[in-house]
C-alpha atoms as a PDB file:
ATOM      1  CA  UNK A   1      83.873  17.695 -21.841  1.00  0.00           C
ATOM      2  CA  UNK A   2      86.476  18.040 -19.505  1.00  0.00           C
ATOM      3  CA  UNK A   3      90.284  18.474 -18.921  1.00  0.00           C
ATOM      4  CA  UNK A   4      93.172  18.143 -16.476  1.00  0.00           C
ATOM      5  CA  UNK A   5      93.515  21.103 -14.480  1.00  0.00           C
ATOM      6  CA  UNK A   6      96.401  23.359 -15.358  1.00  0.00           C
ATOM      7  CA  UNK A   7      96.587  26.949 -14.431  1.00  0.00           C
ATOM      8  CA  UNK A   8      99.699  27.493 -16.920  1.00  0.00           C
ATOM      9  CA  UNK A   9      98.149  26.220 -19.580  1.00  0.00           C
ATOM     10  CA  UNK A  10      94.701  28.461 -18.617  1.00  0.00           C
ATOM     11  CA  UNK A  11      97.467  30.897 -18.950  1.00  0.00           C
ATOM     12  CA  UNK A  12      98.693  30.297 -22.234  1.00  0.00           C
ATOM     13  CA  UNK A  13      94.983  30.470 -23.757  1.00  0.00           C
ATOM     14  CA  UNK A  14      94.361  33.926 -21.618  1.00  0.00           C
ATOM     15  CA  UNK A  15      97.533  35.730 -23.609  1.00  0.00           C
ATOM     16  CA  UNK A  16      96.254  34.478 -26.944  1.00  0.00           C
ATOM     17  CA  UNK A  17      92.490  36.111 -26.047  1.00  0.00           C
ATOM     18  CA  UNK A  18      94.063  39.243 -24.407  1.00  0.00           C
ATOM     19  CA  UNK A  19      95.892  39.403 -27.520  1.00  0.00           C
ATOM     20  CA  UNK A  20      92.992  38.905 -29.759  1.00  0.00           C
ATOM     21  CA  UNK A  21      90.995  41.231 -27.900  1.00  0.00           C
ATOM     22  CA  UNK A  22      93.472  44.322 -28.221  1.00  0.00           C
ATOM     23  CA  UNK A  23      93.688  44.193 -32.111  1.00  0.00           C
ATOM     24  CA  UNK A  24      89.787  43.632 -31.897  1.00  0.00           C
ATOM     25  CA  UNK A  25      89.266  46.674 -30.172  1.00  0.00           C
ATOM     26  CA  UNK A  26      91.374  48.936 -32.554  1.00  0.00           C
ATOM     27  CA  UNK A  27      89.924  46.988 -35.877  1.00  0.00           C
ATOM     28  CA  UNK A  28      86.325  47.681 -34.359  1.00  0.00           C
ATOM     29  CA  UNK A  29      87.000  51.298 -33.766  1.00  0.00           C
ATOM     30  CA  UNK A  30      88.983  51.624 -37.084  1.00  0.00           C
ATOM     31  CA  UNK A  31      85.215  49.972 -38.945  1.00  0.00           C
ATOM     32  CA  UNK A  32      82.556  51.557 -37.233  1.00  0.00           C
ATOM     33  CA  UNK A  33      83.864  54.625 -38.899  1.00  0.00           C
ATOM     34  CA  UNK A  34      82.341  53.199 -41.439  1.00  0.00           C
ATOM     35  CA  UNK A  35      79.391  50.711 -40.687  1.00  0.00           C
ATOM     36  CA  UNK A  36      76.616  50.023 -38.271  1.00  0.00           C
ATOM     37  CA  UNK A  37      77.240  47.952 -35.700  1.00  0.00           C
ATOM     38  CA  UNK A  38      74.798  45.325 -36.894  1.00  0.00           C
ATOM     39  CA  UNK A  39      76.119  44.894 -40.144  1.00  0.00           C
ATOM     40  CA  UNK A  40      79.769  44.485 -38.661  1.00  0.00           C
ATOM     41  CA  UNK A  41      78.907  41.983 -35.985  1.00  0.00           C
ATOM     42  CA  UNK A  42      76.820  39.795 -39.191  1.00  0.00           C
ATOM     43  CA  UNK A  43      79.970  39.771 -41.084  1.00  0.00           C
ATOM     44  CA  UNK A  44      82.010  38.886 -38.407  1.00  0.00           C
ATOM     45  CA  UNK A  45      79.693  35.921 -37.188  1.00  0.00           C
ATOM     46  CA  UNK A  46      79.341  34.879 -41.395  1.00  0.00           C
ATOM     47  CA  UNK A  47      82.994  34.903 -42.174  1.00  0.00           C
ATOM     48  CA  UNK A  48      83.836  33.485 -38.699  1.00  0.00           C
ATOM     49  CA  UNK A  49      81.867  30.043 -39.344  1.00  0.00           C
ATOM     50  CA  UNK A  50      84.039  30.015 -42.591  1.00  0.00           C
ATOM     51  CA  UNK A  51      87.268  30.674 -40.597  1.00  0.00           C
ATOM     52  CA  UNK A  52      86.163  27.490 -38.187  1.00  0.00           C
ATOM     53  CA  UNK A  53      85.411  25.242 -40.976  1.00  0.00           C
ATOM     54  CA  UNK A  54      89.234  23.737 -40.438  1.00  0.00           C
ATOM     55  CA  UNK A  55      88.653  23.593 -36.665  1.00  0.00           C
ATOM     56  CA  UNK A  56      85.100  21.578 -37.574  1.00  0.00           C
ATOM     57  CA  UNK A  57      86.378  19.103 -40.082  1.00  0.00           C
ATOM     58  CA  UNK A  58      89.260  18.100 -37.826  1.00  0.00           C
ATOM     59  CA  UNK A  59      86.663  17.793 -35.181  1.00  0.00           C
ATOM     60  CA  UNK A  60      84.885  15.416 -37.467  1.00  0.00           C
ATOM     61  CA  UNK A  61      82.704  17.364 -39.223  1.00  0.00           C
ATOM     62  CA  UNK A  62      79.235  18.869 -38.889  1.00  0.00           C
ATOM     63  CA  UNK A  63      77.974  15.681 -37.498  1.00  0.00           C
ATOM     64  CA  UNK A  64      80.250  15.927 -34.339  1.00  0.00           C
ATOM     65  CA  UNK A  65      78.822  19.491 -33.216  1.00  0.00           C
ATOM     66  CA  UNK A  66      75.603  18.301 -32.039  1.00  0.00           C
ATOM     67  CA  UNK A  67      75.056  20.356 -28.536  1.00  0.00           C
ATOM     68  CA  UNK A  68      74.127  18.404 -25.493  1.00  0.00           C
ATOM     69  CA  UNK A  69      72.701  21.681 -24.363  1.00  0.00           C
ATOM     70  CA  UNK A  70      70.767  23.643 -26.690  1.00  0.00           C
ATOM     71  CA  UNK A  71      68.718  25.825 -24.697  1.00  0.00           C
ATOM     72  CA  UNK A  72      71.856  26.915 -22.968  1.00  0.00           C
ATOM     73  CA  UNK A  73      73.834  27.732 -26.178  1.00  0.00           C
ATOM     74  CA  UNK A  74      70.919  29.685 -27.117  1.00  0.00           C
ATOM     75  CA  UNK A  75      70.956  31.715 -23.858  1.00  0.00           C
ATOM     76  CA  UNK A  76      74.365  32.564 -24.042  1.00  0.00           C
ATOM     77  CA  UNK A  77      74.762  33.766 -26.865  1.00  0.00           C
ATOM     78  CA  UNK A  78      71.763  36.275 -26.432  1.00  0.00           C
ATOM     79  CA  UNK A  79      73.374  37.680 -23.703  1.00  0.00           C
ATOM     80  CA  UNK A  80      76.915  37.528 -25.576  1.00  0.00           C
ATOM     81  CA  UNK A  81      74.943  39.278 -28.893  1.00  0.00           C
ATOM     82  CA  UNK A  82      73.621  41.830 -26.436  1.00  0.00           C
ATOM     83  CA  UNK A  83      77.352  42.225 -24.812  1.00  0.00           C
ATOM     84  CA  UNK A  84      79.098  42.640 -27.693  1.00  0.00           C
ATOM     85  CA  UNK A  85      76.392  45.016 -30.214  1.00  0.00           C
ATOM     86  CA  UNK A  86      76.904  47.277 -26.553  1.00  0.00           C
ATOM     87  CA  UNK A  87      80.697  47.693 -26.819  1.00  0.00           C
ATOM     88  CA  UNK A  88      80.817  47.985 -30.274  1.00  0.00           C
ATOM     89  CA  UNK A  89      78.472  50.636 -29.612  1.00  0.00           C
ATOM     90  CA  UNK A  90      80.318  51.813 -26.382  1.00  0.00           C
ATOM     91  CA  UNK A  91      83.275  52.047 -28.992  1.00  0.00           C
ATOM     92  CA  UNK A  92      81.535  54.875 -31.060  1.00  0.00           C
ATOM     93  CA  UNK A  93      80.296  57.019 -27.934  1.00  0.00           C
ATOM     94  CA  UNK A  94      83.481  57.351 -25.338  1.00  0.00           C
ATOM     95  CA  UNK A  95      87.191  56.904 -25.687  1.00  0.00           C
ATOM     96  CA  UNK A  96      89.104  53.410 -26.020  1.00  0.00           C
ATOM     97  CA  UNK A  97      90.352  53.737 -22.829  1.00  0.00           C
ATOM     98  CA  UNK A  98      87.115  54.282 -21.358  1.00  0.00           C
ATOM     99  CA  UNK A  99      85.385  51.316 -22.494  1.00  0.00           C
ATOM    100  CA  UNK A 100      87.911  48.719 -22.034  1.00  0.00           C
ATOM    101  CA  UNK A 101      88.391  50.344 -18.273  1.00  0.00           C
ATOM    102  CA  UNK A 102      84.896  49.817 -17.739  1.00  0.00           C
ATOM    103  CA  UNK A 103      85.134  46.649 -19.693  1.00  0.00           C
ATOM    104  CA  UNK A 104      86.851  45.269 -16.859  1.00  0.00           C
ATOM    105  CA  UNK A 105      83.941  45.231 -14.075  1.00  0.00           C
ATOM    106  CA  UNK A 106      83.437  42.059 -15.701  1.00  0.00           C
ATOM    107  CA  UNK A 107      85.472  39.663 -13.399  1.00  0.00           C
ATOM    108  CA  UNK A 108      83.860  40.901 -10.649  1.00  0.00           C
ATOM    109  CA  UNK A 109      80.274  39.997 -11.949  1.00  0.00           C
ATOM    110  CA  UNK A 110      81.760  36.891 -13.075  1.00  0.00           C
ATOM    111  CA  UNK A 111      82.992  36.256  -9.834  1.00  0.00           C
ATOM    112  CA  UNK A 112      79.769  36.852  -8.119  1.00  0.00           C
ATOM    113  CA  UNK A 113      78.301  34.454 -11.035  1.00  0.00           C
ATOM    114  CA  UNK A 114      80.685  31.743 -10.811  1.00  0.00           C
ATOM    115  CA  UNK A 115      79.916  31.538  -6.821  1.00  0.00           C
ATOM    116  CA  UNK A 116      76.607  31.325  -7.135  1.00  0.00           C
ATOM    117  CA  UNK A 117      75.905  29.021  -9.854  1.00  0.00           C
ATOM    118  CA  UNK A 118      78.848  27.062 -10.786  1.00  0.00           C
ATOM    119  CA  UNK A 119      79.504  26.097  -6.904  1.00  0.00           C
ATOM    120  CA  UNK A 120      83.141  28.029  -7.095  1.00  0.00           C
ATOM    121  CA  UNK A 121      84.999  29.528  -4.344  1.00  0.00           C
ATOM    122  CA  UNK A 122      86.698  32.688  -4.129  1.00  0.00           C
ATOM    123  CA  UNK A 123      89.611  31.998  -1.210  1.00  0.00           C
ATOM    124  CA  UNK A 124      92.096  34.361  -0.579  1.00  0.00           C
ATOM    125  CA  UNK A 125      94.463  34.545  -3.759  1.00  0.00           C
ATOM    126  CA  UNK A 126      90.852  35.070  -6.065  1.00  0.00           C
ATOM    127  CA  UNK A 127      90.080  37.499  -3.810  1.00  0.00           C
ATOM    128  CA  UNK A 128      93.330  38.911  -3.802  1.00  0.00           C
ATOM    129  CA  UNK A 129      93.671  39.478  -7.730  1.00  0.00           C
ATOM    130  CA  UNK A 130      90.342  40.909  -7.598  1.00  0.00           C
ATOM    131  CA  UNK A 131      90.922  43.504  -5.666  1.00  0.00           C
ATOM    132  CA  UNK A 132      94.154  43.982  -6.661  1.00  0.00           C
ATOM    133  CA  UNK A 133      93.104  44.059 -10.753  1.00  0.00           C
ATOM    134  CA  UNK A 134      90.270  46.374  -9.520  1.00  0.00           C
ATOM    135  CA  UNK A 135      92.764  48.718  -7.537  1.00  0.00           C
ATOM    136  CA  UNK A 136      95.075  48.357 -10.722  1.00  0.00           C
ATOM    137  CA  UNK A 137      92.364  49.674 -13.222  1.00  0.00           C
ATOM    138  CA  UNK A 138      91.488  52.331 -10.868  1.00  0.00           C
ATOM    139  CA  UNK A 139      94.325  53.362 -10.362  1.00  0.00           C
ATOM    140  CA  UNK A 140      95.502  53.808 -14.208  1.00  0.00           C
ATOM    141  CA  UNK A 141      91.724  55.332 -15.182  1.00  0.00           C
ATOM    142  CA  UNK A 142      91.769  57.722 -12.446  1.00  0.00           C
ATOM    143  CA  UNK A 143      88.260  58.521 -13.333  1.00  0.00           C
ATOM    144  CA  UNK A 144      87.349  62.477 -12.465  1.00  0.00           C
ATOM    145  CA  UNK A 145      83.951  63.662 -11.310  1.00  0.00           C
ATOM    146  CA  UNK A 146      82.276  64.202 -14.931  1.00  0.00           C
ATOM    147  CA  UNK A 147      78.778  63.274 -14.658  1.00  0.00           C
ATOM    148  CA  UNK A 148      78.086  59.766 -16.084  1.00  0.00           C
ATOM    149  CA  UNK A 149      77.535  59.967 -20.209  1.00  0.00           C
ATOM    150  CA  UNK A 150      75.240  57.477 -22.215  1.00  0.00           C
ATOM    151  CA  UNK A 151      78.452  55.584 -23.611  1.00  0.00           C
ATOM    152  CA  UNK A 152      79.350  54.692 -19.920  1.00  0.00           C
ATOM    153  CA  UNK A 153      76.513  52.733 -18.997  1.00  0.00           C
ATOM    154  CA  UNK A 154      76.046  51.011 -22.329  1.00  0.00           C
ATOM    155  CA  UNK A 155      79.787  49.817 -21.346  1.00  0.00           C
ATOM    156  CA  UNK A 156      79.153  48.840 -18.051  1.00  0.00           C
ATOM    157  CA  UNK A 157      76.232  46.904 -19.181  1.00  0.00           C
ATOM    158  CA  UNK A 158      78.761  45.060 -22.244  1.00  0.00           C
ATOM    159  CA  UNK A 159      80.515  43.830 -19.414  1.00  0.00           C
ATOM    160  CA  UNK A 160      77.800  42.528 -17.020  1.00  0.00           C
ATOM    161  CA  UNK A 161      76.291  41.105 -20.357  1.00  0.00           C
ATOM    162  CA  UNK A 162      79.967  39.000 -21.344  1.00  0.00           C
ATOM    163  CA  UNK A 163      80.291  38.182 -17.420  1.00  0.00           C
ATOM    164  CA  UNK A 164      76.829  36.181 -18.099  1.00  0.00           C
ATOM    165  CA  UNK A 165      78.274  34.669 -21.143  1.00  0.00           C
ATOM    166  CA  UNK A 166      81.876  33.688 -19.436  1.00  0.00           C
ATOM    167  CA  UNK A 167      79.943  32.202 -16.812  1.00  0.00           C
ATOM    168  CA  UNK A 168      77.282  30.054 -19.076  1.00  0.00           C
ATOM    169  CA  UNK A 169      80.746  28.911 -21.684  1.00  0.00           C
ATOM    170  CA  UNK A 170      82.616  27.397 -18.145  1.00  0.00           C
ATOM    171  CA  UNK A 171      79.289  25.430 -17.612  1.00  0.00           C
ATOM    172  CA  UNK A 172      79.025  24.584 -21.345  1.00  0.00           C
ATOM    173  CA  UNK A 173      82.759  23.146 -21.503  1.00  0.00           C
ATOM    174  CA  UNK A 174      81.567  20.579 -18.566  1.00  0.00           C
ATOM    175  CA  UNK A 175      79.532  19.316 -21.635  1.00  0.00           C
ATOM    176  CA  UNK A 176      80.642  20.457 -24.921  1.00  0.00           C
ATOM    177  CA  UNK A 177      83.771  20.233 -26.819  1.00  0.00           C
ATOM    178  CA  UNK A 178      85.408  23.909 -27.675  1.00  0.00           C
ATOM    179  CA  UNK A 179      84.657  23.852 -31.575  1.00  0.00           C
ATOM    180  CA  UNK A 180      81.012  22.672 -30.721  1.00  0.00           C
ATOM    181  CA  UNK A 181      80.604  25.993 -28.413  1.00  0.00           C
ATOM    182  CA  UNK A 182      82.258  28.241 -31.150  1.00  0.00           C
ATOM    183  CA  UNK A 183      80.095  26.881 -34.092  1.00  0.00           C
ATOM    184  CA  UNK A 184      76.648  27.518 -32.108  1.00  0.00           C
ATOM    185  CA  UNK A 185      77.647  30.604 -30.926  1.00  0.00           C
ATOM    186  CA  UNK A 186      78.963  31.965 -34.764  1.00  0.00           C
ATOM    187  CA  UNK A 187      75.857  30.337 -35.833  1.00  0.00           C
ATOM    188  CA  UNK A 188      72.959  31.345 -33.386  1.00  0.00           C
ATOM    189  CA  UNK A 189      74.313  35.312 -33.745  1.00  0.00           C
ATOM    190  CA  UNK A 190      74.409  34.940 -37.667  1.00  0.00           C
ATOM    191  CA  UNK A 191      70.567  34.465 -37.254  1.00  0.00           C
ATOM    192  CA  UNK A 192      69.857  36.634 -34.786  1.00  0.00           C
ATOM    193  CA  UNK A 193      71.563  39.860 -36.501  1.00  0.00           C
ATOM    194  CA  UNK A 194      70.651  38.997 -40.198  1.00  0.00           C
ATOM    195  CA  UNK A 195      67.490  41.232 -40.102  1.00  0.00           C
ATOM    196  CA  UNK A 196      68.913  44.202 -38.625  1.00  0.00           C
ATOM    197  CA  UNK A 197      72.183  43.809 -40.548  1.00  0.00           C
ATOM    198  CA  UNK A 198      70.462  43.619 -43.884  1.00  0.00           C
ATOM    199  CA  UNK A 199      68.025  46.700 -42.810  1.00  0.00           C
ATOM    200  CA  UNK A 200      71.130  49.205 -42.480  1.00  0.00           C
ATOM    201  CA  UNK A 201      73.582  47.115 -45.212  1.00  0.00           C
ATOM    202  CA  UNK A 202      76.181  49.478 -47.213  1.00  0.00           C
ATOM    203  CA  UNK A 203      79.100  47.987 -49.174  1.00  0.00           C
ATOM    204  CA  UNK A 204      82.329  48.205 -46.959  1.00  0.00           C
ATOM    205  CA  UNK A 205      85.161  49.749 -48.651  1.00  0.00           C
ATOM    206  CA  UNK A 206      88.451  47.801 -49.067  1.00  0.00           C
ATOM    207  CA  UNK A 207      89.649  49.558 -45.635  1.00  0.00           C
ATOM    208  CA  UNK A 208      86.537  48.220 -43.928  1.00  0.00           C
ATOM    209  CA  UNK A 209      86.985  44.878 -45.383  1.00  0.00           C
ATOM    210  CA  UNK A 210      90.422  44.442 -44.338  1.00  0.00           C
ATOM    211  CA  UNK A 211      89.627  45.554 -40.409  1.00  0.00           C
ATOM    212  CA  UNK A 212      86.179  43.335 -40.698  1.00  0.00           C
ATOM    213  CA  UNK A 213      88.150  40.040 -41.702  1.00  0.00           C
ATOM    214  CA  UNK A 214      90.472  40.998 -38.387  1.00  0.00           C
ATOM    215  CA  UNK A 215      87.668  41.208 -36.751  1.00  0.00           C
ATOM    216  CA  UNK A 216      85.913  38.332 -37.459  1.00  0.00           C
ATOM    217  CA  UNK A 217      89.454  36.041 -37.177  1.00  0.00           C
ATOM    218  CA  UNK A 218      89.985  37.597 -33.796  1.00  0.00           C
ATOM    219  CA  UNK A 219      86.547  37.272 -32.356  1.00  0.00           C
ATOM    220  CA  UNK A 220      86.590  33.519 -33.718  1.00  0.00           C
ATOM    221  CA  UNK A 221      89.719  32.982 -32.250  1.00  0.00           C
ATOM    222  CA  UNK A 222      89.658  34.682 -29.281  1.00  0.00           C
ATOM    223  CA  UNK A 223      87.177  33.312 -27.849  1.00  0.00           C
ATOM    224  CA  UNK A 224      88.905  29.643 -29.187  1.00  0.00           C
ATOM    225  CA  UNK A 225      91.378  30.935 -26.437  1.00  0.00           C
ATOM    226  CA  UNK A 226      88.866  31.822 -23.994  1.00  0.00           C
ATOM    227  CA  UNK A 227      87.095  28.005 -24.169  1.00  0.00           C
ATOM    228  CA  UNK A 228      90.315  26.471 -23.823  1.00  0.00           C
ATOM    229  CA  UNK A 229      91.386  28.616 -21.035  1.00  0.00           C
ATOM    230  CA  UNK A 230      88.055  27.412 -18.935  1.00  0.00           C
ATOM    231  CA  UNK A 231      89.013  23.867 -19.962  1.00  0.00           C
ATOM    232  CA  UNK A 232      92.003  24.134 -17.968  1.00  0.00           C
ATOM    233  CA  UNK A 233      90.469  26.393 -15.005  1.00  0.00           C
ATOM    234  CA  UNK A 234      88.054  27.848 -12.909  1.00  0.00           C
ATOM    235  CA  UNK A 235      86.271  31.091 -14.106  1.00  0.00           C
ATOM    236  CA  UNK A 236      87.732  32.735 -10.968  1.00  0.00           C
ATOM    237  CA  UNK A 237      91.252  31.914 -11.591  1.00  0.00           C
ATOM    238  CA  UNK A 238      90.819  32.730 -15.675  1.00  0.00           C
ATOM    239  CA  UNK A 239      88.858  35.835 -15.654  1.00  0.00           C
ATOM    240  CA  UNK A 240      91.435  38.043 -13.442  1.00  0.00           C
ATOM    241  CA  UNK A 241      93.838  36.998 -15.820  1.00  0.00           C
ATOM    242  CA  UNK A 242      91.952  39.312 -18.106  1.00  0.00           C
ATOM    243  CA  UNK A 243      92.973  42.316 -16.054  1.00  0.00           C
ATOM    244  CA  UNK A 244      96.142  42.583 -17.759  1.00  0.00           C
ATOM    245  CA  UNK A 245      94.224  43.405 -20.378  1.00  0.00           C
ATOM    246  CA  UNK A 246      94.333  47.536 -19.341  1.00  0.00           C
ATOM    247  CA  UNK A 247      98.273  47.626 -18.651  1.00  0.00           C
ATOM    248  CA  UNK A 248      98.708  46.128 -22.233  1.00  0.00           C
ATOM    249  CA  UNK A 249      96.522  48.940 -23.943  1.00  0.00           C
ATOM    250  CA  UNK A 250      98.462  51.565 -22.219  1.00  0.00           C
ATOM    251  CA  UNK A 251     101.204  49.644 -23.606  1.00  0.00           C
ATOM    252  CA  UNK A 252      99.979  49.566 -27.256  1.00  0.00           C
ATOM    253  CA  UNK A 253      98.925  52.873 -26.839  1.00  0.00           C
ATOM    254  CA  UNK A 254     102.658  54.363 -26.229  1.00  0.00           C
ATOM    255  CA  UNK A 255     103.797  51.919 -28.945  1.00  0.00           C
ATOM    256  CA  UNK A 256     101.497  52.921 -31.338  1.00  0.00           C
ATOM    257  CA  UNK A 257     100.011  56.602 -31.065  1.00  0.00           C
ATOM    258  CA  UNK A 258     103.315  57.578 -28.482  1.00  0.00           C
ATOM    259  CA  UNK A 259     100.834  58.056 -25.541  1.00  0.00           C
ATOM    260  CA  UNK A 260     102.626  58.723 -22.416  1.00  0.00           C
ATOM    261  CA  UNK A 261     103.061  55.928 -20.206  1.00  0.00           C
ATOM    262  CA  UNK A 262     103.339  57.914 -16.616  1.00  0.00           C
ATOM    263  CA  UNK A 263     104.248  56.785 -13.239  1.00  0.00           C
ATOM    264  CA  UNK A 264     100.734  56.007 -11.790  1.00  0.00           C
ATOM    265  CA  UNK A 265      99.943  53.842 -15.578  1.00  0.00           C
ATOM    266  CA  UNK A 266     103.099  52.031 -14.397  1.00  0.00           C
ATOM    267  CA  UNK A 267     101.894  51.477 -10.569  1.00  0.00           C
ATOM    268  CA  UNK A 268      98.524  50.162 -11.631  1.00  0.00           C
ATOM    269  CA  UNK A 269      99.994  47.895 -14.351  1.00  0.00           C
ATOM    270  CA  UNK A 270     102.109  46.204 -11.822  1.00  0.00           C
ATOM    271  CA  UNK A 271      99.125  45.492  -9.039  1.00  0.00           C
ATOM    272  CA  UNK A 272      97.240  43.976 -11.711  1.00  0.00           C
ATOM    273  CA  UNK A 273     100.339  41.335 -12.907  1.00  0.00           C
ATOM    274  CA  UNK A 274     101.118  41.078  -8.705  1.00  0.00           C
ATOM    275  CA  UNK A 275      97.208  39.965  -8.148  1.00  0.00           C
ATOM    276  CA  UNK A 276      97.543  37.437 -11.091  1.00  0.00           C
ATOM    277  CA  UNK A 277     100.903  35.979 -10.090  1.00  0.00           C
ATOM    278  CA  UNK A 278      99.473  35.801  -6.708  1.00  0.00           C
ATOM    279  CA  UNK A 279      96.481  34.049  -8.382  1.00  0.00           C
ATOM    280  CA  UNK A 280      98.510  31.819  -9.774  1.00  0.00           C
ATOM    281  CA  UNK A 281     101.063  30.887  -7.114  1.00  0.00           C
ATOM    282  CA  UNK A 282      98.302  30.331  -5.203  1.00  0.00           C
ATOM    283  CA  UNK A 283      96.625  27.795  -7.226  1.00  0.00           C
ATOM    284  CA  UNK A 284      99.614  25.933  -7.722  1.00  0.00           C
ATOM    285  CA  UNK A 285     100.199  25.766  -3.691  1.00  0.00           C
ATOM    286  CA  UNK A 286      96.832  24.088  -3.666  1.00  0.00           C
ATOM    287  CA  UNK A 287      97.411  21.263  -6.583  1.00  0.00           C
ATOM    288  CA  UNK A 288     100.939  20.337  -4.410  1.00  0.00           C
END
């Protein structure tokens, strides 16, 4: 499957999975409170192939979502399984801040990924909101010279796990719709966490169930958003995008919990949007 190229519309998707991805983050914090990991990530895969179900029957139905690439589909979502039970995890172990700072060594690794087995290039403006996002994150983290805990490296490996699964969904979308890509993936992780969901199962409270069904809808639809966005783009324009991602949860945070927004959260936010509008206006000066 393929689609015109259009950075502003790659755009468009990237807001509505960088939005996704922030309530995600507080809903998964808010439920593991609660419940294992396993069980959470089951009932978000379960009640996420009933929240497609309208996506699938205006796709044409069950019959329509057969995969031209199985063994693929199957392979990424191992690695996306593995990504995701490791910052849920990383979610329990080391502040929110933490893990989606760390979280954010993905685009790099995608990067590298992209290069070398989608045939992408980097050029200048890539490079440029790389290093820029990276300089950004850096910059608002400020990380000190603590020794490295546990929860740190099971972060850092969520995000070398989901730049593996970014990577394998652009080359999926050269062959599979969006909805077919969603369905395997909400299907192949329903099977592969059923066991160890069922071994640690409790009954969620109403306050659990509320966050889970967030959870679910936003992990469906995110990554809805995410597909879409690699219809309409490379991986190394999209993924950079992402980067605003850590500006935004400073945001929220000051918003929502009155955490101070100070000058250097303010300097990195603003090389991370420069190195995406650079990204973009440098895309665009190619297409002319």
């Amino acid at each position: 499957m393929s689609s015109h190229p259009s950075t502003l519309k790659a755009a468009f998707w990237m807001a509505g999975w960088l939005a996704a991805m922030l309530v995600m983050a507080i809903a998964g914090r808010e439920t593991t409170r609660e419940l294992d990991v396993f069980q959470i990530m089951e009932m978000r895969s379960v009640i996420g192939l009933v929240m497609l179900y309208p996506l699938i029957h205006l796709a044409g139905g069950f019959a329509k979502l057969k995969t031209a690439r199985p063994w693929q589909q199957v392979g990424r979502n191992i690695a996306h399984y593995g990504a995701q039970f490791a910052w849920f995890k990383a979610l329990t172990l080391i502040p929110l801040a933490q893990v989606i700072s760390i979280e954010f060594t993905m685009p790099i690794w995608t990067a590298i990924l992209a290069v070398a087995f989608l045939g992408e290039r980097m050029g200048l403006w890539k490079n440029l909101a790389v290093a820029l996002g990276v300089i950004g994150v850096v910059i608002i983290v400020r990380p000190g010279t603590n020794e490295i805990v546990p929860g740190q490296i099971i972060a850092l490996a969520a995000a070398v796990g989901f730049a593996v699964s970014v990577t394998m969904v652009k080359s999926l979308t050269r062959a599979d719709s969006v909805v077919t890509i969603l369905f395997w993936m909400l299907l192949i992780q329903s099977i592969i966490g059923l066991v160890p969901a069922l071994d640690v199962w409790r009954w969620p409270s109403a306050y659990a169930w509320a966050w889970i069904i967030v959870i679910a809808f936003c992990g469906t639809f995110s990554h809805y958003c995410l597909t879409r966005a690699m219809l309409h783009a490379d991986a190394t324009v999209v993924v950079p995008m992402d980067f605003l991602h850590v500006p935004l949860a400073a945001l929220a945070g000051w918003l929502l919990y009155g955490e101070r927004l100070d000058t250097l959260t303010i300097l990195g936010a603003a090389l991370i949007l420069s190195g995406n509008l650079l990204n973009l206006k440098g895309t665009g000066a190619r297409k002319k």
